[in-house]
Structures are given as structure tokens and as C-alpha cells.
N, C-alpha and C. Protein backbone atom coordinates (compact mmCIF):
# COMPACT_ATOMS: atom_id res chain seq x y z
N UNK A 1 144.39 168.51 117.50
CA UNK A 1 143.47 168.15 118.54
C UNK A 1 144.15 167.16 119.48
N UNK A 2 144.06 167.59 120.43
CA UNK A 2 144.56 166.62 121.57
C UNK A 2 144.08 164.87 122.04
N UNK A 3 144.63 164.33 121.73
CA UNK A 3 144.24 162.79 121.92
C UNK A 3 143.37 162.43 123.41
N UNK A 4 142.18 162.16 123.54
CA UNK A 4 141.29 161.69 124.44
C UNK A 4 142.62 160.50 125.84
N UNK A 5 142.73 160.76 126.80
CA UNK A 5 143.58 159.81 127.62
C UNK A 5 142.78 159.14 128.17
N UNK A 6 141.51 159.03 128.09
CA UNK A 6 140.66 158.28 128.88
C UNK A 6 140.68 156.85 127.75
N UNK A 7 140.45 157.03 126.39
CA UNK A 7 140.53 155.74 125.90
C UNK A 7 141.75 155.24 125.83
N UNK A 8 141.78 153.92 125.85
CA UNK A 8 143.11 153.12 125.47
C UNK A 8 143.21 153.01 124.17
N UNK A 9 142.20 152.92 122.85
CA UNK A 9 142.32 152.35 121.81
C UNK A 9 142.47 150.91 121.92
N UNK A 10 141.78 150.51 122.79
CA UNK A 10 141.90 148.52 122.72
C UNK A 10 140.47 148.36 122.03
N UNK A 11 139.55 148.99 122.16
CA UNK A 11 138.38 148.56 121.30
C UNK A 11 137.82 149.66 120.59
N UNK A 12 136.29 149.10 120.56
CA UNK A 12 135.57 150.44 119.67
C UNK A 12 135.16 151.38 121.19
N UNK A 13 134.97 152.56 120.70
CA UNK A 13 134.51 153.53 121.21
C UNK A 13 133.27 153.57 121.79
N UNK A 14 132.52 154.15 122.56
CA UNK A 14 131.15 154.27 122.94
C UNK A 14 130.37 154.68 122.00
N UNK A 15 130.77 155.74 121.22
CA UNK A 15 129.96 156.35 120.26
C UNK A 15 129.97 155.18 118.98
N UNK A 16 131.23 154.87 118.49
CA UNK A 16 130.53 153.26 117.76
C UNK A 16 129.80 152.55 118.01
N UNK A 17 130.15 152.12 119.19
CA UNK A 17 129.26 150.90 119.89
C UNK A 17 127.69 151.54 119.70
N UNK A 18 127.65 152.89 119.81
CA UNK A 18 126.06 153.16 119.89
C UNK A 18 125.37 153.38 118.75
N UNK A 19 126.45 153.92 117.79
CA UNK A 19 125.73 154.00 116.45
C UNK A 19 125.97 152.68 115.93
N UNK A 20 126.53 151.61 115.80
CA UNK A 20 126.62 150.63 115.05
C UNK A 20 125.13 150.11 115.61
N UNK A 21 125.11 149.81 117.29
CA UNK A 21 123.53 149.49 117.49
C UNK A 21 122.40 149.91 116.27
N UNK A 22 122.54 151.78 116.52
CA UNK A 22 121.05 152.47 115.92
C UNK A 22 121.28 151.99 114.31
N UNK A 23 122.26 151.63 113.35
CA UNK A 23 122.11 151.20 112.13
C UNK A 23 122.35 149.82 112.19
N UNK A 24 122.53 148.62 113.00
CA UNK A 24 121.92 147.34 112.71
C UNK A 24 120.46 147.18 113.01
N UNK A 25 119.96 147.80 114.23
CA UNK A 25 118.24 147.89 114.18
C UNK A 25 117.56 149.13 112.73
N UNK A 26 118.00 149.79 112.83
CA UNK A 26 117.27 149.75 111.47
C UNK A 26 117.98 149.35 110.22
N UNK A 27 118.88 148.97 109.88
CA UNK A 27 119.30 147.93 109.13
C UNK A 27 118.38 147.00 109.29
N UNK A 28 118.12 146.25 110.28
CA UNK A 28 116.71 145.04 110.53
C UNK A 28 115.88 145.61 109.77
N UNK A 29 115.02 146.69 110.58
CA UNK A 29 113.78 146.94 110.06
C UNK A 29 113.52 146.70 108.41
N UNK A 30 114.72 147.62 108.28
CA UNK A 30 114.34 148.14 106.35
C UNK A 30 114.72 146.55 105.63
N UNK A 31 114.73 145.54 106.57
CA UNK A 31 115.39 144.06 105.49
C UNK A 31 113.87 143.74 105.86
N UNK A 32 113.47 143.92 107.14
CA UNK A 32 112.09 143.13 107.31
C UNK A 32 111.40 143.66 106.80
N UNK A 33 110.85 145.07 106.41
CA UNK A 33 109.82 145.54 105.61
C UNK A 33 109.89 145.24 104.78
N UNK A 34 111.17 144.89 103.91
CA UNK A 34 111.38 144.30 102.61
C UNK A 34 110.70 145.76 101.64
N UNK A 35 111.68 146.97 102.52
CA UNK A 35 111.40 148.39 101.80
C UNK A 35 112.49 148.49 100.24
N UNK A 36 113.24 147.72 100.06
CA UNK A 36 114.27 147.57 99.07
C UNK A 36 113.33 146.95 98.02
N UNK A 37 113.93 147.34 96.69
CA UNK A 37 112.89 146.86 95.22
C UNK A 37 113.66 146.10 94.94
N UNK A 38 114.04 145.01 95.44
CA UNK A 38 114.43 143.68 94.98
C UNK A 38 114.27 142.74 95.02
N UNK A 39 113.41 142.28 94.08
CA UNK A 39 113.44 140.94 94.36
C UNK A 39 114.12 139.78 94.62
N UNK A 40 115.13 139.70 94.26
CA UNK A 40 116.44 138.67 94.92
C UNK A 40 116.48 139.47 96.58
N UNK A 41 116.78 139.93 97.00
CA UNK A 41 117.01 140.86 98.59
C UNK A 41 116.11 140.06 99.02
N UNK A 42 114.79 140.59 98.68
CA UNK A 42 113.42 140.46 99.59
C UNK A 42 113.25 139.02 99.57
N UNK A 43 113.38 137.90 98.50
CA UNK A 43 113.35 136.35 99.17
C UNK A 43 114.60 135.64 100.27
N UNK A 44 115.24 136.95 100.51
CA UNK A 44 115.82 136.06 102.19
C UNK A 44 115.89 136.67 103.11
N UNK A 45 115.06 135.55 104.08
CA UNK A 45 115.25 136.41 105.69
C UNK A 45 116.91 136.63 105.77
N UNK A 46 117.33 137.62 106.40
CA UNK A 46 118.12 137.83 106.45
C UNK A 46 118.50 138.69 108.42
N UNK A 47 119.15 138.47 108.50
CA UNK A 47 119.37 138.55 110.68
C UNK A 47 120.96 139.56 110.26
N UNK A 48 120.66 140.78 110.75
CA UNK A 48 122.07 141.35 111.48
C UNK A 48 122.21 141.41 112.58
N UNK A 49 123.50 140.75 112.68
CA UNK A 49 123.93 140.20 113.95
C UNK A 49 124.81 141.56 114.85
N UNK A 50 125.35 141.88 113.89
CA UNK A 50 126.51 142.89 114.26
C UNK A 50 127.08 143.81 113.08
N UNK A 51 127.02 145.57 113.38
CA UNK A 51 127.79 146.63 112.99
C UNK A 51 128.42 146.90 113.45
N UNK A 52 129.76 147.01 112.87
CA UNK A 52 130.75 147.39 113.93
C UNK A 52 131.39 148.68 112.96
N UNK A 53 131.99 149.80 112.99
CA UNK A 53 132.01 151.17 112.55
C UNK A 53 133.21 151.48 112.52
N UNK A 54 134.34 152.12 111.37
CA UNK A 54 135.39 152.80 111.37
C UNK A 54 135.65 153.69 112.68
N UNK A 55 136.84 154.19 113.23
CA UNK A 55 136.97 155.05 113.99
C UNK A 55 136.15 156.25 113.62
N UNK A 56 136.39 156.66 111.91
CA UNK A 56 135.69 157.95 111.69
C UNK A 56 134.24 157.90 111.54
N UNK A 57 133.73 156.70 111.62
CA UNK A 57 132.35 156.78 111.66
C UNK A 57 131.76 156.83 109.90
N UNK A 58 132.75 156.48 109.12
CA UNK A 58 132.57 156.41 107.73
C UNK A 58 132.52 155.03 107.05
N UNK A 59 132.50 154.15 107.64
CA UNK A 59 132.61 152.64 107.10
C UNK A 59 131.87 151.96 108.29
N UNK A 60 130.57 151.11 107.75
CA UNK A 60 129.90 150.77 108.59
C UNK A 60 129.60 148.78 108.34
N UNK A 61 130.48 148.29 109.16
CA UNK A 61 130.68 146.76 108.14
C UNK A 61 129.37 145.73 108.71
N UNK A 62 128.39 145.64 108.29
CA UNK A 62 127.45 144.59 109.15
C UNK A 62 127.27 142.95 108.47
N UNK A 63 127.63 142.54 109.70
CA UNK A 63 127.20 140.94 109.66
C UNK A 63 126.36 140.48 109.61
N UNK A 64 125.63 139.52 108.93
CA UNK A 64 124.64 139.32 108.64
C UNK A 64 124.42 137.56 108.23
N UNK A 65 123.44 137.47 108.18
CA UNK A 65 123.35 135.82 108.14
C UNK A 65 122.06 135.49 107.47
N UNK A 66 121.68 134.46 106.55
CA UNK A 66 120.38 134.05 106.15
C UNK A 66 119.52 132.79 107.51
N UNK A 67 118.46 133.16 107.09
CA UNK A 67 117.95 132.61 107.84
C UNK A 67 117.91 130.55 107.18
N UNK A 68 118.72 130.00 108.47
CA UNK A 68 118.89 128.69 108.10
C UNK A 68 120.22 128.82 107.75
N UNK A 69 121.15 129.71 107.45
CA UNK A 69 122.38 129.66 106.60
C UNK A 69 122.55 129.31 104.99
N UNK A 70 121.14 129.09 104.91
CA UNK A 70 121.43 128.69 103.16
C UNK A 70 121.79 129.85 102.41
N UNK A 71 121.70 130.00 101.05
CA UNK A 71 121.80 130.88 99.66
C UNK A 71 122.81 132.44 100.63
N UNK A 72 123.71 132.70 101.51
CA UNK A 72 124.10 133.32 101.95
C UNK A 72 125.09 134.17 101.24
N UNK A 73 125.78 133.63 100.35
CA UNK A 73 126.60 134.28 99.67
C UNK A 73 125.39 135.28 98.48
N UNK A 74 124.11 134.61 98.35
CA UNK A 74 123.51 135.34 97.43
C UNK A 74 123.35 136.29 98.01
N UNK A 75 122.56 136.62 98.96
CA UNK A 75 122.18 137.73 99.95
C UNK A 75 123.08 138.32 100.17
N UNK A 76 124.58 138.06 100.70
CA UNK A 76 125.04 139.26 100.26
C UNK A 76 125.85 139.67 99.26
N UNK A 77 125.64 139.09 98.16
CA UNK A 77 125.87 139.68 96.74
C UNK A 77 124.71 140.92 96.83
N UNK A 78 123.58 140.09 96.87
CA UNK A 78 122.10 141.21 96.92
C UNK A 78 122.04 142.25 98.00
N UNK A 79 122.89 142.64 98.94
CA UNK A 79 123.07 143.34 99.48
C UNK A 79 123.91 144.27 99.07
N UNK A 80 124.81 143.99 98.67
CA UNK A 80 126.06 144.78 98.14
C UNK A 80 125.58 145.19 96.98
N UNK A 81 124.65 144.98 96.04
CA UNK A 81 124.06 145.37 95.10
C UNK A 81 123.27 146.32 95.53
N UNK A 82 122.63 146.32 96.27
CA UNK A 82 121.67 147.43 96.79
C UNK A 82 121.89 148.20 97.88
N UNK A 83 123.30 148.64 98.08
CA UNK A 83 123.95 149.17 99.65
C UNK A 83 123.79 150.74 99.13
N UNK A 84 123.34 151.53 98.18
CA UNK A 84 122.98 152.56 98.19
C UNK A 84 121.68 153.15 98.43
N UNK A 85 120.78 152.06 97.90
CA UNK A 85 119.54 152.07 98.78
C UNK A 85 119.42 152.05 100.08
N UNK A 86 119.70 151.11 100.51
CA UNK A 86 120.05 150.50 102.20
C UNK A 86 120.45 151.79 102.84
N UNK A 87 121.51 152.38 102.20
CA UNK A 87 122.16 153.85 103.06
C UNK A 87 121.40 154.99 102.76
N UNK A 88 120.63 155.05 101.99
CA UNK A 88 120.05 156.07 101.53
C UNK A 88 118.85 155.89 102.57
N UNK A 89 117.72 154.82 102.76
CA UNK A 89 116.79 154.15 103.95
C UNK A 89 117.70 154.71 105.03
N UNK A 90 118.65 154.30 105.65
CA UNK A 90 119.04 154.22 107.00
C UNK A 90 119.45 155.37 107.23
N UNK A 91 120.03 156.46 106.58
CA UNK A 91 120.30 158.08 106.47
C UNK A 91 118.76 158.84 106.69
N UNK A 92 117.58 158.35 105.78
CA UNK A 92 116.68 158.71 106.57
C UNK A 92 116.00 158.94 107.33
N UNK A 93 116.27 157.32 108.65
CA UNK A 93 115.58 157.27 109.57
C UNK A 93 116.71 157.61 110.58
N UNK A 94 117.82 158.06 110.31
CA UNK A 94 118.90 158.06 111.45
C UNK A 94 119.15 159.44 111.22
N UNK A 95 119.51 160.40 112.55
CA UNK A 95 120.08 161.90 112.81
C UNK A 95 121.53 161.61 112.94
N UNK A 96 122.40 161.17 111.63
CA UNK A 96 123.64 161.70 111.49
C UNK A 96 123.80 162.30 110.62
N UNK A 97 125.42 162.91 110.73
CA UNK A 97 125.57 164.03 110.12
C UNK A 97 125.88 163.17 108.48
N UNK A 98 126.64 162.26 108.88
CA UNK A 98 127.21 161.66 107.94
C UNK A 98 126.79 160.25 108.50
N UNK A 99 126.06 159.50 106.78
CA UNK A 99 125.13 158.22 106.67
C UNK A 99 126.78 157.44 106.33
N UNK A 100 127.13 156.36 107.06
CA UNK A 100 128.56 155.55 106.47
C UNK A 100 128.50 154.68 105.34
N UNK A 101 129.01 154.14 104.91
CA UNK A 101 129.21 153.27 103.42
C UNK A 101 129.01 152.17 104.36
N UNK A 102 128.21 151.08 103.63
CA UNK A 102 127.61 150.23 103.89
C UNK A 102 128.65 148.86 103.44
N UNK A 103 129.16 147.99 103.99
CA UNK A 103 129.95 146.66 103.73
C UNK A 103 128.95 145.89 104.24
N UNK A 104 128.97 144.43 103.85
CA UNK A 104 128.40 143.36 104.00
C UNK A 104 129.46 142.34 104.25
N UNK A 105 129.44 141.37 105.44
CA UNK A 105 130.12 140.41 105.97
C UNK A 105 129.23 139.38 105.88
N UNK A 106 129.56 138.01 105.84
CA UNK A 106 128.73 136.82 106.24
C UNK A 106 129.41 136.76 108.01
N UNK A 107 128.41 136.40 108.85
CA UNK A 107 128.39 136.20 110.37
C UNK A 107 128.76 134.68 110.46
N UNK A 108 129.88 134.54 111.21
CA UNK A 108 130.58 133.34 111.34
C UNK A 108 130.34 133.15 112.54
N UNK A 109 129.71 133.58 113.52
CA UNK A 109 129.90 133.59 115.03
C UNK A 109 129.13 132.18 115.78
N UNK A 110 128.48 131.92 114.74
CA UNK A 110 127.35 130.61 115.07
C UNK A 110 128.15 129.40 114.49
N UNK A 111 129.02 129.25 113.62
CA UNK A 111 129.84 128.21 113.24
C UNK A 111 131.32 128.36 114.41
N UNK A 112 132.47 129.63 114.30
CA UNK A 112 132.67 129.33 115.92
C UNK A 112 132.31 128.87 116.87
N UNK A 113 131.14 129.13 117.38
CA UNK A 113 130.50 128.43 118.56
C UNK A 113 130.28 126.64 118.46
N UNK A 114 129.81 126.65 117.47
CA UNK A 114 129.79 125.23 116.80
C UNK A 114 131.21 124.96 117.53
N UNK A 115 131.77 125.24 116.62
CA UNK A 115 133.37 124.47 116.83
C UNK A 115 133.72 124.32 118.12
N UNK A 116 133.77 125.62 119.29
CA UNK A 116 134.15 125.65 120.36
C UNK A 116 133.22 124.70 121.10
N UNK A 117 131.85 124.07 120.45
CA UNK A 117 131.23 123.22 121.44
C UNK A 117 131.71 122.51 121.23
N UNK A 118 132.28 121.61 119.94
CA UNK A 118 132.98 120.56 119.61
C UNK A 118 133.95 120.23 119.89
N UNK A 119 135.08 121.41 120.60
CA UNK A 119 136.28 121.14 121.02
C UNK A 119 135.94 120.76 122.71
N UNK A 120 135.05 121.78 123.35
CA UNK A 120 134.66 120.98 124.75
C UNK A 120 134.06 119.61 124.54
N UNK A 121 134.00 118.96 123.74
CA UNK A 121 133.07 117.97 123.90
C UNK A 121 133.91 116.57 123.75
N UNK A 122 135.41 117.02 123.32
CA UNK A 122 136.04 116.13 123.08
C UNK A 122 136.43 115.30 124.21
N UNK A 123 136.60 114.19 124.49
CA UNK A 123 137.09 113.30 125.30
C UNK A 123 138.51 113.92 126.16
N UNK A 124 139.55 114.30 125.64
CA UNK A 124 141.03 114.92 125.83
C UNK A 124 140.90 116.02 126.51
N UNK A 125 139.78 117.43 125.92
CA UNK A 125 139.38 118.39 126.72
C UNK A 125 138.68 117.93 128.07
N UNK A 126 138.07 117.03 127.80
CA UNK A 126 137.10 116.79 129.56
C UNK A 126 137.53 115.99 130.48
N UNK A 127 138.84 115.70 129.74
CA UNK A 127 139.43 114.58 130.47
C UNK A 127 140.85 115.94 131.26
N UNK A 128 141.31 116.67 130.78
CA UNK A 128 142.12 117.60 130.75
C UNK A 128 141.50 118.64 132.18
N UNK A 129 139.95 118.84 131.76
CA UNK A 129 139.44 120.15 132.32
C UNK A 129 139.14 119.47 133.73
N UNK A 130 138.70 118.10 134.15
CA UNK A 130 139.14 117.16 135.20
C UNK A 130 139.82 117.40 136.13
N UNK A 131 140.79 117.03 135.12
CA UNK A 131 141.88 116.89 136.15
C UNK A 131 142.62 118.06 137.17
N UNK A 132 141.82 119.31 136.18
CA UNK A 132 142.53 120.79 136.68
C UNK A 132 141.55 121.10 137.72
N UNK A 133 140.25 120.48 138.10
CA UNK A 133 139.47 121.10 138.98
C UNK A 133 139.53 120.28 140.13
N UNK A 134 140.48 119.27 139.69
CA UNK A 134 140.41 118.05 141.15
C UNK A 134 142.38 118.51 141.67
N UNK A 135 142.72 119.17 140.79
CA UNK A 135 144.68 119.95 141.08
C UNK A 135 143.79 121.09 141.80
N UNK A 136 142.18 122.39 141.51
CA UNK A 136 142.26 122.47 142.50
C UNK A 136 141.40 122.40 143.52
N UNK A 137 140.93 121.42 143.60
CA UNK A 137 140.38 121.10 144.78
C UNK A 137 141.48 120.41 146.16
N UNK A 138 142.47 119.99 145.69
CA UNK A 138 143.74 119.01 146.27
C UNK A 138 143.90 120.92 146.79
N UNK A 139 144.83 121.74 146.11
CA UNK A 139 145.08 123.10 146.84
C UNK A 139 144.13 124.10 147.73
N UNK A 140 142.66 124.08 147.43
CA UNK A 140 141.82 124.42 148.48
C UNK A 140 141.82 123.61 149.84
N UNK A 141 141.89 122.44 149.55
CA UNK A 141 141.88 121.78 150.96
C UNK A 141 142.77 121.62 151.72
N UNK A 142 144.13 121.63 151.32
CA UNK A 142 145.27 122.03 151.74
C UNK A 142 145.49 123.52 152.46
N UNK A 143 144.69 124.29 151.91
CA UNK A 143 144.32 125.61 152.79
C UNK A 143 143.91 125.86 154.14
N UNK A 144 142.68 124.64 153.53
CA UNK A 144 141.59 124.63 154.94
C UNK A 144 142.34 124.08 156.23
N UNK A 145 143.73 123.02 156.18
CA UNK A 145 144.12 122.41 156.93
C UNK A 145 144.98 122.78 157.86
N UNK A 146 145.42 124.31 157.33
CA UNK A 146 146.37 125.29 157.64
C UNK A 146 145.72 125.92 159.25
């Protein structure tokens, strides 16, 4: 089969991008109905943040987070315990041909952000980011004088 020239292969695909959407929303749903027979599962809110999907559409890895960040590693122990259920739910309510294997990540994206606020916030960064908007304001006006 002839290789697509329109993609670069720098990211995911459209068709990932769209199915990872349709199985993190119902991934949601089936955590919020608390349709899974578990009792460990069903005592944590639990938020997917992000599916992101093998090229072949066979490995489906979602991020996920407790609500508050606490007992997180439990949840997804209790997830990974019950990822045949979960796929078996989400194969039902989804028209693919093929339902993907289900991975569980903890979502780090809210502690990044953390950090990156903490690094703008530092004295050195704002003292740094300063000085670069007054280097260019000195070269805009030097323009204008032209």
C-alpha cells in the first residue's frame, strides 16, 4: 500500500484524534454511571483527560486523574483491573470494527502547568522576560525613526 504524502508523521492522525475523542467521552460516561461492578472503581471520581491511540488503532492509552489527585495510583490499579469490562462497555456503545486494548496513565498535565507557573513566577524569569520586551521596544522605535 502506498504511503499517504499528505501526512508528515509528526503527530497523530485525524482519525486518532477522532476516535481517541469518541472513547475518552464514553470512557467518561461508563466511569460516571459507575456501570463497572466495582466497588474500589466506583469510590473515585475519576476525569479523562486524554486518549491518545496507536497508529493501528489497537492500543488506546487514556489519562486520567482522581478527582482532588488523591488515592490515584489506586484508581488506576482499579482500572487496569477492570480494562476488560471498560472495553467490552465502550465496544458497545462505539461503531468500530476493532474495540482497542485499554492502558491507563496517571495525567501529569496539571502538575506541569504547576511547575511552568512556578518557573514564570520566578524573580530571574521576569526579570529576564523584561528586559527582552524593552531590547524590543528599543528596535521598534528605531524603525519608526527611519
Amino acid at each position: 500500500m502506498a504511503k499517504n504524502s499528505i501526512s508528515s508523521g509528526a503527530g497523530p492522525s485525524q482519525r486518532q484524534l477522532r476516535v481517541g475523542e469518541l472513547i475518552r467521552r464514553t470512557l467518561s460516561d461508563v466511569l460516571a454511571r459507575a456501570d463497572v461492578h466495582d466497588p474500589d472503581l466506583n469510590r473515585h471520581a475519576i476525569t479523562v483527560g486524554e486518549v491518545s491511540l496507536s497508529n493501528d488503532l489497537k492500543v488506546a492509552t487514556a489519562y486520567v486523574m482522581t478527582l482532588g489527585g488523591s488515592d490515584a495510583q489506586a484508581a488506576i490499579t482499579a482500572l487496569a483491573r477492570n480494562k476488560g469490562e471498560l472495553r467490552h462497555l465502550i465496544g458497545k456503545q462505539l461503531t468500530l470494527k476493532y474495540t482497542p486494548d485499554l492502558r491507563f496513565r496517571l495525567d501529569e498535565t496539571f502538575d506541569r502547568l504547576d511547575e511552568t507557573r512556578r518557573l514564570f513566577a520566578d524573580e530571574r524569569v521576569q526579570r529576564d522576560l523584561v528586559a527582552r520586551d524593552e531590547d524590543a521596544g528599543d528596535a521598534s522605535a528605531g524603525e519608526n525613526d527611519r
